[in-house]
C-alpha atoms as a PDB file:
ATOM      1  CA  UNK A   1     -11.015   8.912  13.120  1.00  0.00           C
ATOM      2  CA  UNK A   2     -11.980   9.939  16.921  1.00  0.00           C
ATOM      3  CA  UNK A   3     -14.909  11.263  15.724  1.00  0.00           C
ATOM      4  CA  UNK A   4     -16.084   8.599  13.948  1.00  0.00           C
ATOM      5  CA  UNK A   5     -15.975  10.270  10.856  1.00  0.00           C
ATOM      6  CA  UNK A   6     -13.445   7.989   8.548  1.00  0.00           C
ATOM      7  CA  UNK A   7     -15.710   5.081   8.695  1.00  0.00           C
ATOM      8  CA  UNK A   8     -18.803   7.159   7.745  1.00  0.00           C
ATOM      9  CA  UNK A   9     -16.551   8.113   4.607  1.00  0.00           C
ATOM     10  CA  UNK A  10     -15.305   4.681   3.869  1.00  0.00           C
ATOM     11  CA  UNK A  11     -19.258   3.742   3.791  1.00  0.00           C
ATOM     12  CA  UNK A  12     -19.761   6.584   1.111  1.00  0.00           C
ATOM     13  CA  UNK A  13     -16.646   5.799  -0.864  1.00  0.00           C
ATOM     14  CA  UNK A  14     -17.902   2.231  -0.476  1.00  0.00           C
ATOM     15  CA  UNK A  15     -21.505   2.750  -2.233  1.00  0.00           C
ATOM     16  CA  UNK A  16     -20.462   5.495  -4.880  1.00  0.00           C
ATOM     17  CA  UNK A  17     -17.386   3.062  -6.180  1.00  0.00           C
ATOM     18  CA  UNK A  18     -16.952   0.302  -8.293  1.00  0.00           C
ATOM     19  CA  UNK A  19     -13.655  -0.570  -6.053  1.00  0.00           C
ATOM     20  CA  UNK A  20     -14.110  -0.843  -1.839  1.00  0.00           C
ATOM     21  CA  UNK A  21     -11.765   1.137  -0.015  1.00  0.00           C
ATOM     22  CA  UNK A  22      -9.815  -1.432   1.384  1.00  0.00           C
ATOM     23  CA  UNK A  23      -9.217  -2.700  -2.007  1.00  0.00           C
ATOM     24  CA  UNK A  24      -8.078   0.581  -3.276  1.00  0.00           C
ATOM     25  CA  UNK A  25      -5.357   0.748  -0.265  1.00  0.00           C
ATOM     26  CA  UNK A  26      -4.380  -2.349  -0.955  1.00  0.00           C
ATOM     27  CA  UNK A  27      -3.679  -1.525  -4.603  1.00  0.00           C
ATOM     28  CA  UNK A  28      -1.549   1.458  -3.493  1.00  0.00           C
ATOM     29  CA  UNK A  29       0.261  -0.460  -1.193  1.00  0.00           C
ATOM     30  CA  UNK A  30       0.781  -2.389  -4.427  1.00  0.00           C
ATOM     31  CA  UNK A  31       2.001   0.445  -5.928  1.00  0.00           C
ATOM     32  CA  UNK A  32       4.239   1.671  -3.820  1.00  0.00           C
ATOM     33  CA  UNK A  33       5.622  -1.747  -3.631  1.00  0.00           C
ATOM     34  CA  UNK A  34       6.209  -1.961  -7.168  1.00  0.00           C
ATOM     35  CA  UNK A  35       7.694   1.682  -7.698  1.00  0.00           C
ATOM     36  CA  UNK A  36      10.141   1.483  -4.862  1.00  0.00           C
ATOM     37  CA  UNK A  37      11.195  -2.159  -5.919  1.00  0.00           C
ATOM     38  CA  UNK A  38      11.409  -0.477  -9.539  1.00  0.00           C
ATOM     39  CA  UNK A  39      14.031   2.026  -8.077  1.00  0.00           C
ATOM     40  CA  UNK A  40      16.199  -0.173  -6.280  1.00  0.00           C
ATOM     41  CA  UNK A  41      16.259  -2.538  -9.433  1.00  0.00           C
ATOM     42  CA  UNK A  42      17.781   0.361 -11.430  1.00  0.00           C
ATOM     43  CA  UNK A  43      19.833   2.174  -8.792  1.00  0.00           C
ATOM     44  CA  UNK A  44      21.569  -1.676  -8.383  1.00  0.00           C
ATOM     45  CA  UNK A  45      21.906  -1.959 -12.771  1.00  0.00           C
ATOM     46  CA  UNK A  46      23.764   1.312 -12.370  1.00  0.00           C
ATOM     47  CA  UNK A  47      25.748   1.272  -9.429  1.00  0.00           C
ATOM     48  CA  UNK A  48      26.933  -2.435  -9.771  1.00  0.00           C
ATOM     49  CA  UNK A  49      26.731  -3.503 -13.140  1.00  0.00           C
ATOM     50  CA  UNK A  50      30.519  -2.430 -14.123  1.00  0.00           C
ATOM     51  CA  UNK A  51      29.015  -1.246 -17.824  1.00  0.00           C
ATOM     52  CA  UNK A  52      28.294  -4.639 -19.316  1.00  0.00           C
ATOM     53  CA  UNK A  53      24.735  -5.035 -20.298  1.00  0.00           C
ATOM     54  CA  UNK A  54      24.043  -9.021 -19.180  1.00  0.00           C
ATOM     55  CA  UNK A  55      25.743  -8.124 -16.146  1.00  0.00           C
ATOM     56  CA  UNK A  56      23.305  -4.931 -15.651  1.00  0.00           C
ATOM     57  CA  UNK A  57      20.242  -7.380 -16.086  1.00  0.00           C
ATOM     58  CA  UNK A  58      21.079  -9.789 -13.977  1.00  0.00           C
ATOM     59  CA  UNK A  59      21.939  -7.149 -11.165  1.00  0.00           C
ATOM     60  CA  UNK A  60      18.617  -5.808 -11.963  1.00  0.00           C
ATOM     61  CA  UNK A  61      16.300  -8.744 -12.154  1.00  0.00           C
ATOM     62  CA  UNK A  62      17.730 -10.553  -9.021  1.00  0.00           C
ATOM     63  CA  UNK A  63      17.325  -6.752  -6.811  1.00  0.00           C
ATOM     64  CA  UNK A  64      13.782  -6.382  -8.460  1.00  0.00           C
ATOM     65  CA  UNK A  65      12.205  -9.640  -7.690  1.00  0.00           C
ATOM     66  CA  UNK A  66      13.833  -9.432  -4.173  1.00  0.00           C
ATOM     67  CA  UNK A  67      12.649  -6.315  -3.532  1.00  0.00           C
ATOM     68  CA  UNK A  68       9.126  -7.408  -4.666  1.00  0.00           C
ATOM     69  CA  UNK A  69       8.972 -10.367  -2.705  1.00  0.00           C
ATOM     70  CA  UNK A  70      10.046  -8.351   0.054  1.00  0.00           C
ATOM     71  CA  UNK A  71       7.695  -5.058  -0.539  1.00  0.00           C
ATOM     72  CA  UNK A  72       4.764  -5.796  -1.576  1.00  0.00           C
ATOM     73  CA  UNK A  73       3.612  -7.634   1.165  1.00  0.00           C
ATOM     74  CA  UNK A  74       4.993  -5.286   3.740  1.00  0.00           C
ATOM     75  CA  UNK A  75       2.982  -2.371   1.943  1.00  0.00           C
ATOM     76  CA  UNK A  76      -0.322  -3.822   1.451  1.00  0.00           C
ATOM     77  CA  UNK A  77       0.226  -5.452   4.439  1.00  0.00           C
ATOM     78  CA  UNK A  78       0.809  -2.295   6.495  1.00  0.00           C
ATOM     79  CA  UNK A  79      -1.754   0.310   4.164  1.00  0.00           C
ATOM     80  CA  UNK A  80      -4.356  -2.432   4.566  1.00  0.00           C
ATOM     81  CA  UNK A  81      -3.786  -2.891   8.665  1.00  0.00           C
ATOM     82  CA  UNK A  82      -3.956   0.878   9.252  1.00  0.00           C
ATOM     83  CA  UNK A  83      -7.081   1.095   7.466  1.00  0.00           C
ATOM     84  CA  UNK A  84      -8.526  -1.592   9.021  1.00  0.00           C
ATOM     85  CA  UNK A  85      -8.004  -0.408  12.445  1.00  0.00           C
ATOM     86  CA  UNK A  86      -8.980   2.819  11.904  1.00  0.00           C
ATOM     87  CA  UNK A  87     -11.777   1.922  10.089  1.00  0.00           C
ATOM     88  CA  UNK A  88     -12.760  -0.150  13.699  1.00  0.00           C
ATOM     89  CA  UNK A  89     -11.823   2.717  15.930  1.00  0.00           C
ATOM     90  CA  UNK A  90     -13.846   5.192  13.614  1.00  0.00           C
ATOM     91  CA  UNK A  91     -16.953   2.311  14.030  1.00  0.00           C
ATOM     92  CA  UNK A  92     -16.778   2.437  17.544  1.00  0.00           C
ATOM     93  CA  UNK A  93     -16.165   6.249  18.092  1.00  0.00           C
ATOM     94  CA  UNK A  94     -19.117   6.586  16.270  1.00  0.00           C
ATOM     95  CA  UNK A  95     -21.635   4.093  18.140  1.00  0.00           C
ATOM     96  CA  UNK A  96     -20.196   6.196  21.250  1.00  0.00           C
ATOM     97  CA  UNK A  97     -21.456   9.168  19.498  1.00  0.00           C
ATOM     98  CA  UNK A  98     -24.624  10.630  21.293  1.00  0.00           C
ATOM     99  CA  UNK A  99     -25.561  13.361  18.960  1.00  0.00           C
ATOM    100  CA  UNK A 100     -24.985  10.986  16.121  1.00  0.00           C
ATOM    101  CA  UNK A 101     -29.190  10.311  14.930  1.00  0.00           C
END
């Protein structure tokens, strides 16, 4: 990033794929979102659902969508904030650059 190399990569990511880079950290931020909501769902089912299956559900649905609602944002939020800033610091590093051509 100080040398203003992560931008030039992002730019060659950028033309050789069908998906942007910022879209594709977005979607892991997604993804992370989703697994670690995913766990918490199922660690909740089993540590608090006292063996009855409706109860298990419930415990599970209400700690997944929470955890969603609560996630996802924060990840894509923070995945797509980091790349956007070093994307800018990258630009500018490499403007600065004097044996860039």
């Amino acid at each position: 990033m100080a040398l203003g190399i992560y931008s030039d990569e992002v730019e060659v990511h950028d033309q050789q794929s069908k998906i942007s880079f910022s879209m594709r950290t977005a979607i892991w931020g997604l993804i992370i979102g989703v697994a670690l909501a995913l766990f918490f769902g199922i660690r909740s089912a089993i540590l608090f659902g006292n063996d009855n299956s409706a109860t298990e559900l419930k415990y599970f649905f209400s700690v997944f969508f929470v955890s969603l609602i609560i996630y996802i944002p924060l990840f894509v939020g923070v995945n797509w904030l980091i790349h956007y800033g070093a994307n800018k610091v990258s630009q500018k590093m490499s403007q600065n650059d004097p044996f860039d051509s």
